[in-house]
N, C-alpha and C. Protein backbone atom coordinates (compact mmCIF):
# COMPACT_ATOMS: atom_id res chain seq x y z
N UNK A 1 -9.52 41.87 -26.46
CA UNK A 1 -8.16 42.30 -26.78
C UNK A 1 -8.08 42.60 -28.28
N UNK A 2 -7.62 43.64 -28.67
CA UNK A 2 -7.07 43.93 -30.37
C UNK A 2 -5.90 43.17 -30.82
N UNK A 3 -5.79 42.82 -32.18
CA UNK A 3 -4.94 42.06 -33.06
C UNK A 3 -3.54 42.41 -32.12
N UNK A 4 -3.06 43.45 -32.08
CA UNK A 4 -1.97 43.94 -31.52
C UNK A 4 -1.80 43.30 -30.34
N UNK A 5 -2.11 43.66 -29.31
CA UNK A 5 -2.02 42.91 -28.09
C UNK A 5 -2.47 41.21 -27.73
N UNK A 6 -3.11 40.86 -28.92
CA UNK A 6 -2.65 39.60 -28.80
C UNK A 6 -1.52 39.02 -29.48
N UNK A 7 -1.10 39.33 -30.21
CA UNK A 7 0.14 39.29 -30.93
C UNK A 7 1.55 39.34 -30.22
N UNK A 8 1.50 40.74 -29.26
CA UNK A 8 2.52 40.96 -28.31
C UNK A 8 2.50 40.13 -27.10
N UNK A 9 1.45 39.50 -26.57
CA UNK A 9 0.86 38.80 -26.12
C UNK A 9 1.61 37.51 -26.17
N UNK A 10 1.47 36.70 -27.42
CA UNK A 10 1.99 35.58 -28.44
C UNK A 10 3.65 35.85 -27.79
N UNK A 11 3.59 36.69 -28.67
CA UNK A 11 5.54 37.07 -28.16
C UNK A 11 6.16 36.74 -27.25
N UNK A 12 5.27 37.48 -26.08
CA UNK A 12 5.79 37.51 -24.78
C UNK A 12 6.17 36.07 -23.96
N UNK A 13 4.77 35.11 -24.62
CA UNK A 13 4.85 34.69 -23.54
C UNK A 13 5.63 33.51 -24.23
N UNK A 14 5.55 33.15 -25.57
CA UNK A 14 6.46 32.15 -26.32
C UNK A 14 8.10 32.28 -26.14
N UNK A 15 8.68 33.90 -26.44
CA UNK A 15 9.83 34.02 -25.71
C UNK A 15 9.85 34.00 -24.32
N UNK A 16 9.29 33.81 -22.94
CA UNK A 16 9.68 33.85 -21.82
C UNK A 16 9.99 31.92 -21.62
N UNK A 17 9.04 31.36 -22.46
CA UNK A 17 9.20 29.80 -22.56
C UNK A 17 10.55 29.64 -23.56
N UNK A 18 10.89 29.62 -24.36
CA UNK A 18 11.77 29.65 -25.08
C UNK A 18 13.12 30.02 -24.48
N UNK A 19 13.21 31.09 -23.51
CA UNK A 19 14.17 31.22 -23.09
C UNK A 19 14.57 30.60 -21.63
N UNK A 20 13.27 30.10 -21.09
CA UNK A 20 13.38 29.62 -20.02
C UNK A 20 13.95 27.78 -20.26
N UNK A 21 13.45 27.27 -21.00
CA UNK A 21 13.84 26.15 -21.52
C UNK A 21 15.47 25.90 -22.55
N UNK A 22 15.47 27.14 -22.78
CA UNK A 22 17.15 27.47 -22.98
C UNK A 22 18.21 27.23 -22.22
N UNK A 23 17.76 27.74 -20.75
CA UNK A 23 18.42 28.03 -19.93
C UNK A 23 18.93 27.06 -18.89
N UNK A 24 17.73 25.99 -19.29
CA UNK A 24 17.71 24.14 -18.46
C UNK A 24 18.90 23.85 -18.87
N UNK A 25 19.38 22.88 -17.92
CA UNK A 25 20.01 21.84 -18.16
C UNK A 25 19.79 21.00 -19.19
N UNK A 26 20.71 20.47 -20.16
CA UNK A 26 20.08 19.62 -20.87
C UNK A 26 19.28 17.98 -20.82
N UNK A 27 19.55 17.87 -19.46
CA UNK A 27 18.61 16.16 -18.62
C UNK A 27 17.61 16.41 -18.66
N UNK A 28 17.46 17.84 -18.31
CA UNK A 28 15.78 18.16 -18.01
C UNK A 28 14.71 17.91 -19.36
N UNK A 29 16.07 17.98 -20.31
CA UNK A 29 15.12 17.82 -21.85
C UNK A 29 14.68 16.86 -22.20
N UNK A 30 15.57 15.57 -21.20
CA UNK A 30 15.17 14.23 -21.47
C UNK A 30 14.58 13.61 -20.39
N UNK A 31 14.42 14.14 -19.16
CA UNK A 31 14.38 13.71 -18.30
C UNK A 31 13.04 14.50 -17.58
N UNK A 32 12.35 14.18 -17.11
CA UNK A 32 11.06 14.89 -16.36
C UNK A 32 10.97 14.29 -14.86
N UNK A 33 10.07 15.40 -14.27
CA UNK A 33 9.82 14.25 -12.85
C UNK A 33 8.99 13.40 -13.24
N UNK A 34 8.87 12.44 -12.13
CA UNK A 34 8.10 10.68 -13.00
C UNK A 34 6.70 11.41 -12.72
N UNK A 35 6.60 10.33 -13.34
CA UNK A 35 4.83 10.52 -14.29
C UNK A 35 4.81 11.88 -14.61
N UNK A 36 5.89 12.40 -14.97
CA UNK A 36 5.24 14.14 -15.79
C UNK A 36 6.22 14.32 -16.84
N UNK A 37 5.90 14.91 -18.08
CA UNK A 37 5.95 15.59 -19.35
C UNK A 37 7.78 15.81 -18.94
N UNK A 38 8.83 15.49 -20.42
CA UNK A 38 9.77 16.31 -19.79
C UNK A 38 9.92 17.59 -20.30
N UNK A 39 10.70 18.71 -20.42
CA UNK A 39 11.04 20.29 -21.15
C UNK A 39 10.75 19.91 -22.55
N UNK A 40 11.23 18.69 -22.96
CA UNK A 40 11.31 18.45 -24.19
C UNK A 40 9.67 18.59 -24.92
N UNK A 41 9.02 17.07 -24.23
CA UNK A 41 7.59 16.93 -24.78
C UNK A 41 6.79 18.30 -24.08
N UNK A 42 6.99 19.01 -23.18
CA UNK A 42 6.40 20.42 -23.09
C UNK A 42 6.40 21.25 -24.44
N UNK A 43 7.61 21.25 -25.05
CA UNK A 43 7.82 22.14 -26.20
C UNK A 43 6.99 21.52 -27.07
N UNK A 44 7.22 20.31 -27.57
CA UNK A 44 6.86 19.35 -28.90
C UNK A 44 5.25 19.72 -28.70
N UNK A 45 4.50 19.63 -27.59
CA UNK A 45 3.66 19.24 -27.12
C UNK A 45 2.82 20.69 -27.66
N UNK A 46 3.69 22.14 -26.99
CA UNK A 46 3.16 23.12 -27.52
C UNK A 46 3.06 23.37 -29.35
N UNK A 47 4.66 22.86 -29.96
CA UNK A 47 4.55 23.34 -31.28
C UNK A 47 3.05 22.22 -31.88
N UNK A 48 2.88 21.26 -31.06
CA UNK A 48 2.14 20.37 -31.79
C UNK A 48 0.63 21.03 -32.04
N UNK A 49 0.18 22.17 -30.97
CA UNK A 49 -1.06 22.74 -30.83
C UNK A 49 -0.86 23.81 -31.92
N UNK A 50 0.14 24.49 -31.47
CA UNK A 50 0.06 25.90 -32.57
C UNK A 50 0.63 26.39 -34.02
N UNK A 51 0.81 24.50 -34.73
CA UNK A 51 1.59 24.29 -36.29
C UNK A 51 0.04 24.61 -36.36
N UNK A 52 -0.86 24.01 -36.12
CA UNK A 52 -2.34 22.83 -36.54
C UNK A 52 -3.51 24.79 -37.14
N UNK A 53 -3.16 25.20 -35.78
CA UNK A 53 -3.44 26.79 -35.85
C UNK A 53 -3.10 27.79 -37.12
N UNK A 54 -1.76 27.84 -37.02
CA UNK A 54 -1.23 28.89 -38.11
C UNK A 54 -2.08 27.64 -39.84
N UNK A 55 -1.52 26.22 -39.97
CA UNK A 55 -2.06 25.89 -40.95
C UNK A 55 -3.88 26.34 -40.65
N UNK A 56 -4.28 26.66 -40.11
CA UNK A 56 -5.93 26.52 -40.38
C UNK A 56 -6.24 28.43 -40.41
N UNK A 57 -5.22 29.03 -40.16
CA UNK A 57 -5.63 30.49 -40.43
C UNK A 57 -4.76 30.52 -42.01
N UNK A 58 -4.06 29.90 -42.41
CA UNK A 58 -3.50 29.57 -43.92
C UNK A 58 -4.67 29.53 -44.97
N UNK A 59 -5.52 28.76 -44.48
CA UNK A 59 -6.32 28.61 -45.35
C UNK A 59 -7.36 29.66 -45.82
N UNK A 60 -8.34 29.50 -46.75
CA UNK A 60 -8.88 30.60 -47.53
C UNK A 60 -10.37 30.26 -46.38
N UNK A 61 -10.96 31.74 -45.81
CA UNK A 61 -11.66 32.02 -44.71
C UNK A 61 -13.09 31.09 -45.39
N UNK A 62 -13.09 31.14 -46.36
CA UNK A 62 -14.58 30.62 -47.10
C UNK A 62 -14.57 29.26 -46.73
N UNK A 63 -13.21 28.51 -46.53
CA UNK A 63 -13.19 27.06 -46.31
C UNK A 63 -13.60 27.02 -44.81
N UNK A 64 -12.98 27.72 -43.88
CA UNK A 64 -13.08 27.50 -42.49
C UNK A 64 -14.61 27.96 -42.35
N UNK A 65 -15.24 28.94 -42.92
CA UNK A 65 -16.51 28.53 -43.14
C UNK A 65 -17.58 27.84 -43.10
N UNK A 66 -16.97 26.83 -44.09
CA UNK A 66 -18.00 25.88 -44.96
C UNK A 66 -17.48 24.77 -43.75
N UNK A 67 -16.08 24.53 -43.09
CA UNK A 67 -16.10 23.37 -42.43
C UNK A 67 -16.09 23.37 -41.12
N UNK A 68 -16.13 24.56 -40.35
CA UNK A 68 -17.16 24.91 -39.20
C UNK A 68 -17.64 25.37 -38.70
N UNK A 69 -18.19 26.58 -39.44
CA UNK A 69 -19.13 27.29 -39.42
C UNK A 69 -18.92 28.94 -39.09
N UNK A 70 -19.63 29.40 -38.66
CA UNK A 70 -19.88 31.12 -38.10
C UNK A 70 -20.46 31.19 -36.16
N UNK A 71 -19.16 32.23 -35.90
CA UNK A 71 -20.02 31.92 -34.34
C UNK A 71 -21.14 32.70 -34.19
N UNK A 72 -22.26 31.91 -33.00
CA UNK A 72 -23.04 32.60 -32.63
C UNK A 72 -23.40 33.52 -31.34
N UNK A 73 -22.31 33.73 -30.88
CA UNK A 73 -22.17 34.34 -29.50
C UNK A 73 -21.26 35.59 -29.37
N UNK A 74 -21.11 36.46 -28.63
CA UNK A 74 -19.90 37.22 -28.65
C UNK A 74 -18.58 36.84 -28.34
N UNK A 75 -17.42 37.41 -28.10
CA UNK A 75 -16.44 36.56 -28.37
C UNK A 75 -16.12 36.90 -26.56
N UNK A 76 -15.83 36.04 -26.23
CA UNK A 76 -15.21 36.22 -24.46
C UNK A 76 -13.69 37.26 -24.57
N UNK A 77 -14.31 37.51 -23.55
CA UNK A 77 -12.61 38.50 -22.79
C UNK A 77 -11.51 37.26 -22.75
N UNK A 78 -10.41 37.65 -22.68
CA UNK A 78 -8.94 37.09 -22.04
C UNK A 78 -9.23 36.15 -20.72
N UNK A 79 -9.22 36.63 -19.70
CA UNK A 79 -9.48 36.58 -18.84
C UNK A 79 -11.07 35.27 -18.67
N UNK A 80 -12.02 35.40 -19.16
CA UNK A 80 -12.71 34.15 -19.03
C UNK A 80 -12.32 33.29 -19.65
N UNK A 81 -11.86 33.19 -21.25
CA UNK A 81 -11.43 31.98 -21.65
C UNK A 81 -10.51 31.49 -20.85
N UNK A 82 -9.24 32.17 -19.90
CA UNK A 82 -7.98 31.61 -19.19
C UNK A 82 -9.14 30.86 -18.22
N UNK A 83 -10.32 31.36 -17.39
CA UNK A 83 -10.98 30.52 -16.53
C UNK A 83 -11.88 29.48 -16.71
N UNK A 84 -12.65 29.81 -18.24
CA UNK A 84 -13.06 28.44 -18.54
C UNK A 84 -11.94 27.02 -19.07
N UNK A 85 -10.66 27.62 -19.65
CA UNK A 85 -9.73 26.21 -19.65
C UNK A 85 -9.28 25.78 -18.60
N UNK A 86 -9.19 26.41 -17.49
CA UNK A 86 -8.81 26.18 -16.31
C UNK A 86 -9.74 25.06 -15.69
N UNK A 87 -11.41 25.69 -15.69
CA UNK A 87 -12.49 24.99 -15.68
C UNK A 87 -12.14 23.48 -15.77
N UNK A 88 -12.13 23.57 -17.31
CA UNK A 88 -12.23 22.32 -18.08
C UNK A 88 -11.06 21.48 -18.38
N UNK A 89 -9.74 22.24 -17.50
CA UNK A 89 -9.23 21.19 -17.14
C UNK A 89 -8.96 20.45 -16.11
N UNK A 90 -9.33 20.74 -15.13
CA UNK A 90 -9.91 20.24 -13.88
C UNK A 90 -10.51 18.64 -14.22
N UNK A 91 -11.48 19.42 -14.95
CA UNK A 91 -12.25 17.94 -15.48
C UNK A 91 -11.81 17.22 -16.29
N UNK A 92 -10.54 17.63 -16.88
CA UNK A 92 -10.20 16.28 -17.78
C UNK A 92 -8.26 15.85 -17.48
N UNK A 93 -8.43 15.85 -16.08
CA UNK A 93 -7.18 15.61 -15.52
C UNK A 93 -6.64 14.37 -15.91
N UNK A 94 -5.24 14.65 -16.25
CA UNK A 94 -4.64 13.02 -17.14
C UNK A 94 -4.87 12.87 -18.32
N UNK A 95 -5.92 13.57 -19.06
CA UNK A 95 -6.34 13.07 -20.42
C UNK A 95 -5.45 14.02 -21.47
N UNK A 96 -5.24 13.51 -22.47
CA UNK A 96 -3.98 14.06 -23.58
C UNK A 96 -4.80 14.00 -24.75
N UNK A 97 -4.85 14.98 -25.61
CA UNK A 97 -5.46 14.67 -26.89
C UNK A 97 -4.76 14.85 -28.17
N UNK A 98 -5.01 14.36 -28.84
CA UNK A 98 -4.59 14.72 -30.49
C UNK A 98 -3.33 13.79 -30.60
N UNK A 99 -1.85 14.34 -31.21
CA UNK A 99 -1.03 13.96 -31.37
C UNK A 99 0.33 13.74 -30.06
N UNK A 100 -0.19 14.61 -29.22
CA UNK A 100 0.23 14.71 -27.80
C UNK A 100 0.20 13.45 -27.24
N UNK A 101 -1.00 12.80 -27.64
CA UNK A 101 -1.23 11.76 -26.61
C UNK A 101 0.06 10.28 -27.19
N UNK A 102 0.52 9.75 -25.93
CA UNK A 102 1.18 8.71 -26.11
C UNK A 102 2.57 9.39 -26.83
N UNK A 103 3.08 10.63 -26.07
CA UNK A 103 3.96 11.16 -27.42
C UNK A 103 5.08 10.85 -26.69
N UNK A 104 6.40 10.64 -27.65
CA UNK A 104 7.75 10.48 -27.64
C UNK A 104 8.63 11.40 -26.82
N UNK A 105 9.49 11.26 -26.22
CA UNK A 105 10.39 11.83 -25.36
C UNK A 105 11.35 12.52 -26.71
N UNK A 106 11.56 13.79 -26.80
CA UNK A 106 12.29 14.20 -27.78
C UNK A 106 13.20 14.21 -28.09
N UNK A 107 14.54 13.79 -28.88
CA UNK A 107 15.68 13.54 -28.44
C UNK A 107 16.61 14.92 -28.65
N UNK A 108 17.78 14.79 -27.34
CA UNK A 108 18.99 16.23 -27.02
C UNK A 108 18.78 16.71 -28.28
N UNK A 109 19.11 15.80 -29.80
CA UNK A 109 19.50 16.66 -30.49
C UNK A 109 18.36 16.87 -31.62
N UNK A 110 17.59 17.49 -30.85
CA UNK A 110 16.15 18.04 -31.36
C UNK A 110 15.78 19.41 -30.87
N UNK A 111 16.61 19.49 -29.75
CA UNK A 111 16.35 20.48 -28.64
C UNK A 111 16.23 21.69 -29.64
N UNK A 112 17.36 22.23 -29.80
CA UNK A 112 17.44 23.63 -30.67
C UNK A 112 16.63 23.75 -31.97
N UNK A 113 16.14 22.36 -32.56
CA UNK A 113 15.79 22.52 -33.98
C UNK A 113 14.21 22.66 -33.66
N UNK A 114 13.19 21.96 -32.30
CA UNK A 114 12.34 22.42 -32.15
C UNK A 114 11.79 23.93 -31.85
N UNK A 115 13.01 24.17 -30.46
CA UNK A 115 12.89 25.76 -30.10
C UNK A 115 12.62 26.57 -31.20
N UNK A 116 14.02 26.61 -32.36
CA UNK A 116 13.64 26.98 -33.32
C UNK A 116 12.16 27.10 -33.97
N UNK A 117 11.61 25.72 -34.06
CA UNK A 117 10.43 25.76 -34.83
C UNK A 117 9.31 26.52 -33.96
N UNK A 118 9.28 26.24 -32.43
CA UNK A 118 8.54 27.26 -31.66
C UNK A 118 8.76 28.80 -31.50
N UNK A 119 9.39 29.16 -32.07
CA UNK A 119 10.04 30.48 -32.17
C UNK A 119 9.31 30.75 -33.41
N UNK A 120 9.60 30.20 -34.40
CA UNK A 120 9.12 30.71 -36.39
C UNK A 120 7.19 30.63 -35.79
N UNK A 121 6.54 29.38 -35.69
CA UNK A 121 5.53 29.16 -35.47
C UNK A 121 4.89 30.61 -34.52
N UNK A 122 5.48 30.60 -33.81
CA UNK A 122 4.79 31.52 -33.02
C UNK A 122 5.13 32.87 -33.81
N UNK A 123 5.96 33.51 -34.56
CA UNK A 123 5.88 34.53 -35.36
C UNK A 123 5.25 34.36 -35.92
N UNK A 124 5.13 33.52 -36.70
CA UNK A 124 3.67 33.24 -38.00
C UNK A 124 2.56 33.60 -37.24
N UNK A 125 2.32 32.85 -35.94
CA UNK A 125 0.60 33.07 -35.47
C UNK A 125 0.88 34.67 -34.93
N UNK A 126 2.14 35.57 -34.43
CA UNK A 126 1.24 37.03 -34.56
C UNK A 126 1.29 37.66 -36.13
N UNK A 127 1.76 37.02 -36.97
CA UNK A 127 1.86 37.67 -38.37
C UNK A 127 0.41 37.63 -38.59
N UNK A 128 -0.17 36.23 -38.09
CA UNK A 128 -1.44 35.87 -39.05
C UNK A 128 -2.36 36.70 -37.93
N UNK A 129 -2.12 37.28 -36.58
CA UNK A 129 -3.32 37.56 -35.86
C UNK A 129 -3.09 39.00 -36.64
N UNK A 130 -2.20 39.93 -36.45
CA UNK A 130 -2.25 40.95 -37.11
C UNK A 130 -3.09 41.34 -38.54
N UNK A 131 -2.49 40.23 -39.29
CA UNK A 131 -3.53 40.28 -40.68
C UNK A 131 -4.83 40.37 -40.95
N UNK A 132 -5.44 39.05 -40.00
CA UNK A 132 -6.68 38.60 -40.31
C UNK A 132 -7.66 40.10 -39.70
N UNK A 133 -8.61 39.69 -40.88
CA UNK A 133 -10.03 40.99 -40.14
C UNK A 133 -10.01 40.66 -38.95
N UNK A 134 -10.49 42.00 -38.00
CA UNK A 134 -11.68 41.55 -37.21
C UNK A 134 -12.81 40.70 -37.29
N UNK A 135 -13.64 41.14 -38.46
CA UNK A 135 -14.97 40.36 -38.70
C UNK A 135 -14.37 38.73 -38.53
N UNK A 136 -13.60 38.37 -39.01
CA UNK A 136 -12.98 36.97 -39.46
C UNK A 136 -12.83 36.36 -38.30
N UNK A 137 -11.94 37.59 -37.19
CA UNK A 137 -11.22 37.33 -36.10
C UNK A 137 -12.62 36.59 -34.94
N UNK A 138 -13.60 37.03 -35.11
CA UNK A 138 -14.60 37.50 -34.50
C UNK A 138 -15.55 36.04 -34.50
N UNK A 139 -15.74 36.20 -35.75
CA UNK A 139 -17.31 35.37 -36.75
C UNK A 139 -16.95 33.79 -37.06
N UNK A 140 -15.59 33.80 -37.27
CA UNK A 140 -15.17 32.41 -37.96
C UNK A 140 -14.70 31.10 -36.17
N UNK A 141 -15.17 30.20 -36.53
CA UNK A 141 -14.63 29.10 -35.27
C UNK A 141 -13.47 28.35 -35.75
N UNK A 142 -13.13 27.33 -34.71
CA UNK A 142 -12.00 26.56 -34.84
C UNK A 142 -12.50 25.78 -33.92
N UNK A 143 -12.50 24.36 -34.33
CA UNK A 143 -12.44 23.42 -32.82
C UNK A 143 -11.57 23.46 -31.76
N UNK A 144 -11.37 22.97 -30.87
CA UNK A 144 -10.60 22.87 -29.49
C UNK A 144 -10.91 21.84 -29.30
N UNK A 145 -9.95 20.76 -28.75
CA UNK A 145 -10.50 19.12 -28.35
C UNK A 145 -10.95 19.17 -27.05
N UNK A 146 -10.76 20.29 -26.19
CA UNK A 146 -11.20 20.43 -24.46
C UNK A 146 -12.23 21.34 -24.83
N UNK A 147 -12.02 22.35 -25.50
CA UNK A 147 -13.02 23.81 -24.96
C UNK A 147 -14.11 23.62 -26.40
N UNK A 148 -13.97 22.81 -26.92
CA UNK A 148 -15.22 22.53 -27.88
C UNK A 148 -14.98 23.91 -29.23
N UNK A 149 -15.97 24.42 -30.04
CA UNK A 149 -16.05 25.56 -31.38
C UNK A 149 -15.46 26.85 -30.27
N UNK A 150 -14.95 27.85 -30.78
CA UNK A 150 -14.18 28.59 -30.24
C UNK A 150 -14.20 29.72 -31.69
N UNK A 151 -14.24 31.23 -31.57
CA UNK A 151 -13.75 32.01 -32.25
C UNK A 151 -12.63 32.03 -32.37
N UNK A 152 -12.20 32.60 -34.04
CA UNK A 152 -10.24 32.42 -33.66
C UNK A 152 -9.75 33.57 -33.03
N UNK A 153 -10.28 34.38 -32.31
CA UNK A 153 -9.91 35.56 -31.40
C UNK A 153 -9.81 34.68 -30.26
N UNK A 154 -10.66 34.04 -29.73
CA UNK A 154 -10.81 33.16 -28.56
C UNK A 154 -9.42 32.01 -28.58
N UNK A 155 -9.22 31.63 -29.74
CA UNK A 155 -8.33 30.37 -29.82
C UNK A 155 -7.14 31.10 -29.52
N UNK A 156 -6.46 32.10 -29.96
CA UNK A 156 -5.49 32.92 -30.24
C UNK A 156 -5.34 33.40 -28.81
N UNK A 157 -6.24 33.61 -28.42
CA UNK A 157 -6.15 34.71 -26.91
C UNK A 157 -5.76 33.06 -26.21
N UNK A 158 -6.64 31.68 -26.11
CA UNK A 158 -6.44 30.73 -25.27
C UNK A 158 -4.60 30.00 -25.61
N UNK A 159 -3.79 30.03 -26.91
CA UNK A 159 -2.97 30.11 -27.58
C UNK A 159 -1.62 30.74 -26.53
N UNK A 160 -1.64 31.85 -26.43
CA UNK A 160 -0.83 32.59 -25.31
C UNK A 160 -1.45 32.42 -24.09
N UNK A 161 -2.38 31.88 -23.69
CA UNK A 161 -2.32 31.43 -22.01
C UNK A 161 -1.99 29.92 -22.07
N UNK A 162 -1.81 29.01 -23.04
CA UNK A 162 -1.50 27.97 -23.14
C UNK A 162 0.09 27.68 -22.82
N UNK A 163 0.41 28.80 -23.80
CA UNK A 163 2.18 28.63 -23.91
C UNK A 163 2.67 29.26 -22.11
N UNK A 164 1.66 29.71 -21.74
CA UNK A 164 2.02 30.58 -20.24
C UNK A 164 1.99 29.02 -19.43
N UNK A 165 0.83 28.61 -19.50
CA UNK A 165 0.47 27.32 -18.66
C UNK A 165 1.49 27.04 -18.27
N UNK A 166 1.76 25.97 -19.56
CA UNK A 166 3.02 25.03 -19.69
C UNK A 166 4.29 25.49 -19.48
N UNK A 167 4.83 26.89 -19.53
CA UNK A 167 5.81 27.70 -18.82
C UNK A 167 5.85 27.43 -17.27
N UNK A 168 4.85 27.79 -16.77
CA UNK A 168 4.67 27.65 -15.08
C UNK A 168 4.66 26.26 -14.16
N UNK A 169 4.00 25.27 -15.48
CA UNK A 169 4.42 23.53 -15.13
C UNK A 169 5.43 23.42 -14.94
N UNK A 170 6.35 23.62 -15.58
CA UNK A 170 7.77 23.75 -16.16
C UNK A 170 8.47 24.19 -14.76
N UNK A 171 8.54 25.63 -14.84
CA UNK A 171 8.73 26.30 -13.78
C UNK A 171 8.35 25.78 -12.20
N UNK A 172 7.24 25.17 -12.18
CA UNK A 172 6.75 24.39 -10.65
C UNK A 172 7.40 23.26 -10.30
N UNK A 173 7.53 22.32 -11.49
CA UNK A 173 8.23 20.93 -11.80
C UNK A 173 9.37 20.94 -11.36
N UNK A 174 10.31 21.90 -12.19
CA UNK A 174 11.58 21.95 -11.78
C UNK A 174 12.22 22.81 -11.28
């Protein structure tokens, strides 16, 4: 996929969540079915993946560099990365990583000030996919705590099937 279409991409699928979680009830923000995530920690849960992102394309490319390296592979289509996370989450059913894990129920009056922040965040990450080279887009990695070193074309493309995911949880749940 080109800068562009992942970008529109980004858009699409951050506003179809954004507006779909608008549109809830506000219990649902506090309230989830048992043992599952509620609207709220869905959102928190997403801005929590894609602050970590825009800060690490912030930085100067020589650092992401030096601290993990250059890929050595070509970069996957759309479409396989959506099937290898799919893959690999199969296999790590139940497990939560990073700041997600053990996370807080968000409170009502957080609701709008997160959306908000998932709204800005996600403009920043197509500002920054637009910007960055190709070569950069291409050559430079990023960890993933499931899918392991990743190109940031790869992260970006897995980025908007992420925010889709958790749309359709959402959507199945309630």
């Amino acid at each position: 996929m080109n800068k562009d279409s992942i970008a529109e991409l980004i858009d699409d699928k951050n506003n179809a969540l954004i507006s779909w979680i608008s549109a809830q009830e506000d219990e649902k923000w506090i309230e989830g079915p048992k043992n599952k995530w509620t609207s709220g920690q869905h959102a928190l849960h997403l801005l929590q993946s894609i602050k970590p992102l825009n800060d690490a394309l912030s930085m100067p490319k020589f650092v992401l560099r030096y601290k993990f390296g250059k890929s050595n592979r070509d970069v996957r289509d759309y479409q396989t990365v959506v099937n290898r996370y799919q893959e690999r989450l199969k296999n790590a059913v139940g497990e939560t990583f990073g700041p997600s894990k053990n996370m807080k129920t968000p409170a009502l009056t957080e609701k709008q000030y997160l959306l908000d922040r998932l709204q800005v965040e996600g403009k920043k990450l197509q500002y920054k996919t637009r910007k960055i080279s190709d070569k950069n887009l291409d050559t430079l990695i990023l960890p993933h705590p499931l899918m392991g070193k990743m190109p940031i074309r790869e992260i970006i493309m897995w980025t908007a099937h992420h925010i889709e995911h958790h749309t359709n949880t959402l959507k199945e749940k309630y």
